[in-house]
Each structure stands twice: as structure tokens, then as C-alpha cells.
Protein backbone atom coordinates (compact mmCIF):
# COMPACT_ATOMS: atom_id res chain seq x y z
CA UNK A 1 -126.78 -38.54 3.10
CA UNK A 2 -126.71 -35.08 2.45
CA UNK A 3 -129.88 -34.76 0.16
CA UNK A 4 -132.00 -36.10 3.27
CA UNK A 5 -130.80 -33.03 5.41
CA UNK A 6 -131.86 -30.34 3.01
CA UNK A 7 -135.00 -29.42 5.29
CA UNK A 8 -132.86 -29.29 8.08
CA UNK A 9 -130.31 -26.81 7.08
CA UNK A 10 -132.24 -25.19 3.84
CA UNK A 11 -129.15 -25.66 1.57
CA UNK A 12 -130.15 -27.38 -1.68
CA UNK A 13 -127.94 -29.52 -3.24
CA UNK A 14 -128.78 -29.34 -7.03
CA UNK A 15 -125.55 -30.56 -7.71
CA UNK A 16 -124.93 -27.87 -10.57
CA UNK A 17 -121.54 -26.16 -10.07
CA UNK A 18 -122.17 -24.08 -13.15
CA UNK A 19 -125.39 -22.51 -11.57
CA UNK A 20 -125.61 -18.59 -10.97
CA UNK A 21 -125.71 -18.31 -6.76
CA UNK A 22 -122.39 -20.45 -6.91
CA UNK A 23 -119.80 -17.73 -6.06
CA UNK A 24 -117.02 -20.03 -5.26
CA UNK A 25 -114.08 -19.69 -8.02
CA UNK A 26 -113.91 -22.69 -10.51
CA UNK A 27 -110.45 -21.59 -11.81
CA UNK A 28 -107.64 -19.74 -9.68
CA UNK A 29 -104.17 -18.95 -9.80
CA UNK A 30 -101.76 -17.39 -7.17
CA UNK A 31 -98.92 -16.42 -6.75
CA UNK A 32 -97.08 -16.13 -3.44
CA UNK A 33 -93.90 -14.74 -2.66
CA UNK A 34 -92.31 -15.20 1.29
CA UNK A 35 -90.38 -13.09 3.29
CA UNK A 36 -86.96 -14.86 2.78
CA UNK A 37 -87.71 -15.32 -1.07
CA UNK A 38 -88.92 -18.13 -1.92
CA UNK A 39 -91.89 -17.48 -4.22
CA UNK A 40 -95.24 -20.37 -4.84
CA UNK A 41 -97.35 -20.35 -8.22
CA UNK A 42 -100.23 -22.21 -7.40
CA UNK A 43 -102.88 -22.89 -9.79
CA UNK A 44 -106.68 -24.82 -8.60
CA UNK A 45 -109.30 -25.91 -11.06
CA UNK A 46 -111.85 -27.22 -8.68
CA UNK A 47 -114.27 -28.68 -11.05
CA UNK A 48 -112.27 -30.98 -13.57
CA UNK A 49 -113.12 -34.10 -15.67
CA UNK A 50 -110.84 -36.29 -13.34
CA UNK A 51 -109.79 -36.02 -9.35
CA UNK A 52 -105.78 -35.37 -8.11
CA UNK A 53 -102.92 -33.31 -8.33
CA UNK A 54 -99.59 -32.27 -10.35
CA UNK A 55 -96.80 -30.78 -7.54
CA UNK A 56 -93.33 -29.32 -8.35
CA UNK A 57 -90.99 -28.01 -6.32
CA UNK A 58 -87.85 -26.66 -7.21
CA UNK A 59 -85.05 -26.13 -4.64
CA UNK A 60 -81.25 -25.71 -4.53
CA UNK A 61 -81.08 -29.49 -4.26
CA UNK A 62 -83.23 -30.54 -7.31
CA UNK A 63 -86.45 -30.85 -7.89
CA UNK A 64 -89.65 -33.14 -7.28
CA UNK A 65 -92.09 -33.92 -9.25
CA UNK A 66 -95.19 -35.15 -7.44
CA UNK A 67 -98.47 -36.77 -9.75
CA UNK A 68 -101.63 -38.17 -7.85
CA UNK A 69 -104.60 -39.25 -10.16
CA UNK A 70 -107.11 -41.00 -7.95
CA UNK A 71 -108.59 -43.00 -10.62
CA UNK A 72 -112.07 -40.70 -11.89
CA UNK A 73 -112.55 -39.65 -15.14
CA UNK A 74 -110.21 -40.21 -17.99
CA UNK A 75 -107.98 -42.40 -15.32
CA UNK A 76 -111.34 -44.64 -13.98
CA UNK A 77 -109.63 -47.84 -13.13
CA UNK A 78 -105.95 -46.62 -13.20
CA UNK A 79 -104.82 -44.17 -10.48
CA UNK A 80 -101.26 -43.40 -10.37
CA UNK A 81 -99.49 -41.69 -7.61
CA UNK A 82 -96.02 -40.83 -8.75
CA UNK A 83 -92.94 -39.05 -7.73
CA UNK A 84 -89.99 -38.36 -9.62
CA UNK A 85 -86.78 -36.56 -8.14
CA UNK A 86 -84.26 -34.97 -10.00
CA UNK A 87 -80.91 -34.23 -7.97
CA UNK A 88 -77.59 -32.31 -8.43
CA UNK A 89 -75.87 -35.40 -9.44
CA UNK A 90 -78.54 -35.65 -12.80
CA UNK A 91 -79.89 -38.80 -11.12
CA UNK A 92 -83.45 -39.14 -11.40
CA UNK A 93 -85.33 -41.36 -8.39
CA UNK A 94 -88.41 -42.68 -9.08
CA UNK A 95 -91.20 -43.92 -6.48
CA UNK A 96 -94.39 -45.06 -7.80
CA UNK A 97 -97.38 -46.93 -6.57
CA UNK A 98 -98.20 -49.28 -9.61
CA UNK A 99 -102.25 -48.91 -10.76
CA UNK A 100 -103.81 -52.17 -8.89
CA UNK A 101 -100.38 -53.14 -7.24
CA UNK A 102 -99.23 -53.22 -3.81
CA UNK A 103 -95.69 -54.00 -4.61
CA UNK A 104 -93.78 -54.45 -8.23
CA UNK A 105 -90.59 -52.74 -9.51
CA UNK A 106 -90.72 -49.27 -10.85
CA UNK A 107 -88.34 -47.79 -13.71
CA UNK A 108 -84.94 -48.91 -14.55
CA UNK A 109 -83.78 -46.39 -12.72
CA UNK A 110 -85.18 -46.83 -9.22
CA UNK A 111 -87.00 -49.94 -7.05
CA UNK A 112 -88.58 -48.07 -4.91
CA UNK A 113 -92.44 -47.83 -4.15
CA UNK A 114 -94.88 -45.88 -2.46
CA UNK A 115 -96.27 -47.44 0.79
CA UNK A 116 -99.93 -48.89 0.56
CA UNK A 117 -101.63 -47.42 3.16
CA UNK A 118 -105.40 -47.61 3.70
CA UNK A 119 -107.91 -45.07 4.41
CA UNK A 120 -109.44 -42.07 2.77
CA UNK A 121 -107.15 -39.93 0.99
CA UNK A 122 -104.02 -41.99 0.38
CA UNK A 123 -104.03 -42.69 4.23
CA UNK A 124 -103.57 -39.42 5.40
CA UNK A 125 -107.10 -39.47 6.97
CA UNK A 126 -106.54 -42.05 9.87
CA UNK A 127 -103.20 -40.87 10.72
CA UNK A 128 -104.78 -37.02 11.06
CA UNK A 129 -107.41 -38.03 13.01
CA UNK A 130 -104.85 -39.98 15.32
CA UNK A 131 -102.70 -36.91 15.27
CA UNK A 132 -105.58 -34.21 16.41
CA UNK A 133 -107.11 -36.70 18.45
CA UNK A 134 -104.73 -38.76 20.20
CA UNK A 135 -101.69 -36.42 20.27
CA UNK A 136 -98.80 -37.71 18.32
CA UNK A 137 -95.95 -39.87 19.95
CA UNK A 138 -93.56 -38.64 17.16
CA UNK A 139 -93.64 -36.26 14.27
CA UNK A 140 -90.36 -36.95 12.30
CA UNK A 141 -91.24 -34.98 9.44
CA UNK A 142 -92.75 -32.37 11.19
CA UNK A 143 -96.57 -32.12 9.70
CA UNK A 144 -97.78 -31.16 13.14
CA UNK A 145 -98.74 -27.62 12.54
CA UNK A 146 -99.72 -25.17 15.23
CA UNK A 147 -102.40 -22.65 15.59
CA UNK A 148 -100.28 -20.17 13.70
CA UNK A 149 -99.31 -22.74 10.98
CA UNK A 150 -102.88 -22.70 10.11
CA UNK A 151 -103.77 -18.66 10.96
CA UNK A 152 -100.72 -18.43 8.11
CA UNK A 153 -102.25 -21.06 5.69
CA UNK A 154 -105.73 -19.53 5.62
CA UNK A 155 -104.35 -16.12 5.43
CA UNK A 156 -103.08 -17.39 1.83
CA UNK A 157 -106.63 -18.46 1.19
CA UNK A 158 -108.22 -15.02 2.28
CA UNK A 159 -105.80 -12.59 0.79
CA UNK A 160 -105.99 -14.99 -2.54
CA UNK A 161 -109.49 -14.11 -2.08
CA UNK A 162 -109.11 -10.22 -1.55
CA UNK A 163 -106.70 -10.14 -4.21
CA UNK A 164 -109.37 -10.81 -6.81
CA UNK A 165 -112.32 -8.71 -5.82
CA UNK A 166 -110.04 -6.06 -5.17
CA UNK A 167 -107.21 -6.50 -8.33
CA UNK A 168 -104.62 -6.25 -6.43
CA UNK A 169 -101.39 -7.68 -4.27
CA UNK A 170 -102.36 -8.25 -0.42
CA UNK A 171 -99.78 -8.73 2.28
CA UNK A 172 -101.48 -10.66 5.05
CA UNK A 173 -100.40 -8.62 7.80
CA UNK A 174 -102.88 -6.21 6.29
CA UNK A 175 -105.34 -9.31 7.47
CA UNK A 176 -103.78 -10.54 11.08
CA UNK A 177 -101.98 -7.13 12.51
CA UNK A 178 -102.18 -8.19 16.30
CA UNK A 179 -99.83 -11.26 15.31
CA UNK A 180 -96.20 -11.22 16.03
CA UNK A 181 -94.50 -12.08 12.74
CA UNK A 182 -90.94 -12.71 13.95
């Protein structure tokens, strides 16, 4: 699809992420520390042998563990999409979604599964597009975010950005100073 528009916007696709005029960083890592102390590492590699993600999060409650392999690369043919929670009480919960299964029993220590949802990315993309487009009727977990949810989440991105041509820490009021950040 994309190849047949080259004429039309003059951006060739030679496909080569390695090549010289790519200025986009292959390898990043961040580190991101809030106003009331909680503090993200958060590391990208975005050309890799395989597609997904490795989450952890650590709170006062325990921790979650969150893997999701899509099934390219060395895991062609068996995606996995795991998380593992560790509480206070040293139980661990397990939810997985079993590679080719829509429903089967997980560990010995948990039953429970991950819902099988279709559509692009894990099913996120239809209920997104439902969201922006037809207004939610609910939002229990609260994954609505406003215009300043996403001024905040791209201000990440930029001073990320600034941080590396410039070697050293930004604050991203430096980038949005007519915002009130209260």
C-alpha cells in the first residue's frame, strides 16, 4: 500500500532501518521521576528480532509482571500474553492467554485467563476507535485521557528527546510553561 504512494508524498520506503538519513533512535532508555515520587525506567528497542513487550510495576501493594509476545520472530506461531501478580500476602496470580487457545487452565496457582478479544492490537483498536469516535458510555478503569493527559505523555517523549541531544535532565515545564500544573 504504501510503496504505491511514494510519488505522491516523495518518501521512499527502502525498508532499511540501519540506513544513514534514519535519525530516529533504535535503542533508548529513560528515566522519569514525578512530582509525588514515583520514579519510571523505561527502556525501547524499536527494531528487534521479535514484536511485544516486558512491563513491571512495582507498588506498595505488590507487583505485576506484564509479558506480550505477538508471535514474530523467535515466538512465530506461539504468542503469549502473560501477567503474573505478586501481592503482600506472597500469593502469586497468574492470567494467561494460552498460545492457540481461547480458554484452558493456567498454573496451579490460578484459573484465570485473559479475555479473547478480536481486533488489531490485542483488541484495543476497536474499542479506541469506539471511544474517540462514539464517546464512551462508561470508562470504569479510567483510560479516557484528556487533552492534557496526552500534552503530559508527549512531553515525556520530547524532553526524552532533548535530553539526549542536549546530555542532560529536562523538566517539561521547561517545554509547556503556559500550562497550569496544579
Amino acid at each position: 500500500v504504501y510503496l504505491d504512494c511514494e510519488e505522491e508524498d516523495g518518501y521512499f520506503r527502502d525498508r532499511c532501518v540501519f540506513s544513514d538519513e534514519i535519525d530516529i533512535e533504535d535503542s533508548v532508555s529513560v528515566s522519569i521521576r514525578y512530582a509525588k515520587g514515583a520514579v519510571v525506567s523505561y527502556s525501547l528497542t524499536a527494531h528487534s528480532p521479535y514484536e511485544g513487550f516486558k512491563m513491571v510495576l512495582n507498588g506498595e501493594n505488590g507487583r505485576m509482571e506484564i509479558i506480550n509476545h505477538s508471535g514474530t520472530g523467535a515466538f512465530a506461531g506461539k504468542p503469549e500474553q502473560t501477567i503474573r501478580v505478586y501481592n503482600r500476602l506472597d500469593e502469586e496470580i497468574i492470567y494467561r492467554k494460552p498460545p492457540g487457545s481461547k480458554s484452558s487452565k493456567t498454573t496451579k496457582n490460578a484459573d484465570r485467563l485473559i479475555a479473547e478479544l478480536s481486533g488489531g492490537h490485542g483488541g484495543s483498536d476497536p474499542l479506541m476507535r469506539d471511544m474517540i469516535f462514539r464517546g464512551a458510555d462508561e470508562d470504569p478503569l479510567c483510560q479516557n485521557a484528556g487533552t492534557r493527559a496526552g500534552a503530559m505523555s508527549i512531553a515525556v517523549g520530547i524532553a526524552a528527546n532533548i535530553s539526549m541531544a542536549e546530555n542532560r535532565m529536562v523538566d517539561i515545564r521547561e517545554l509547556y510553561d503556559f500550562m497550569d500544573w496544579e
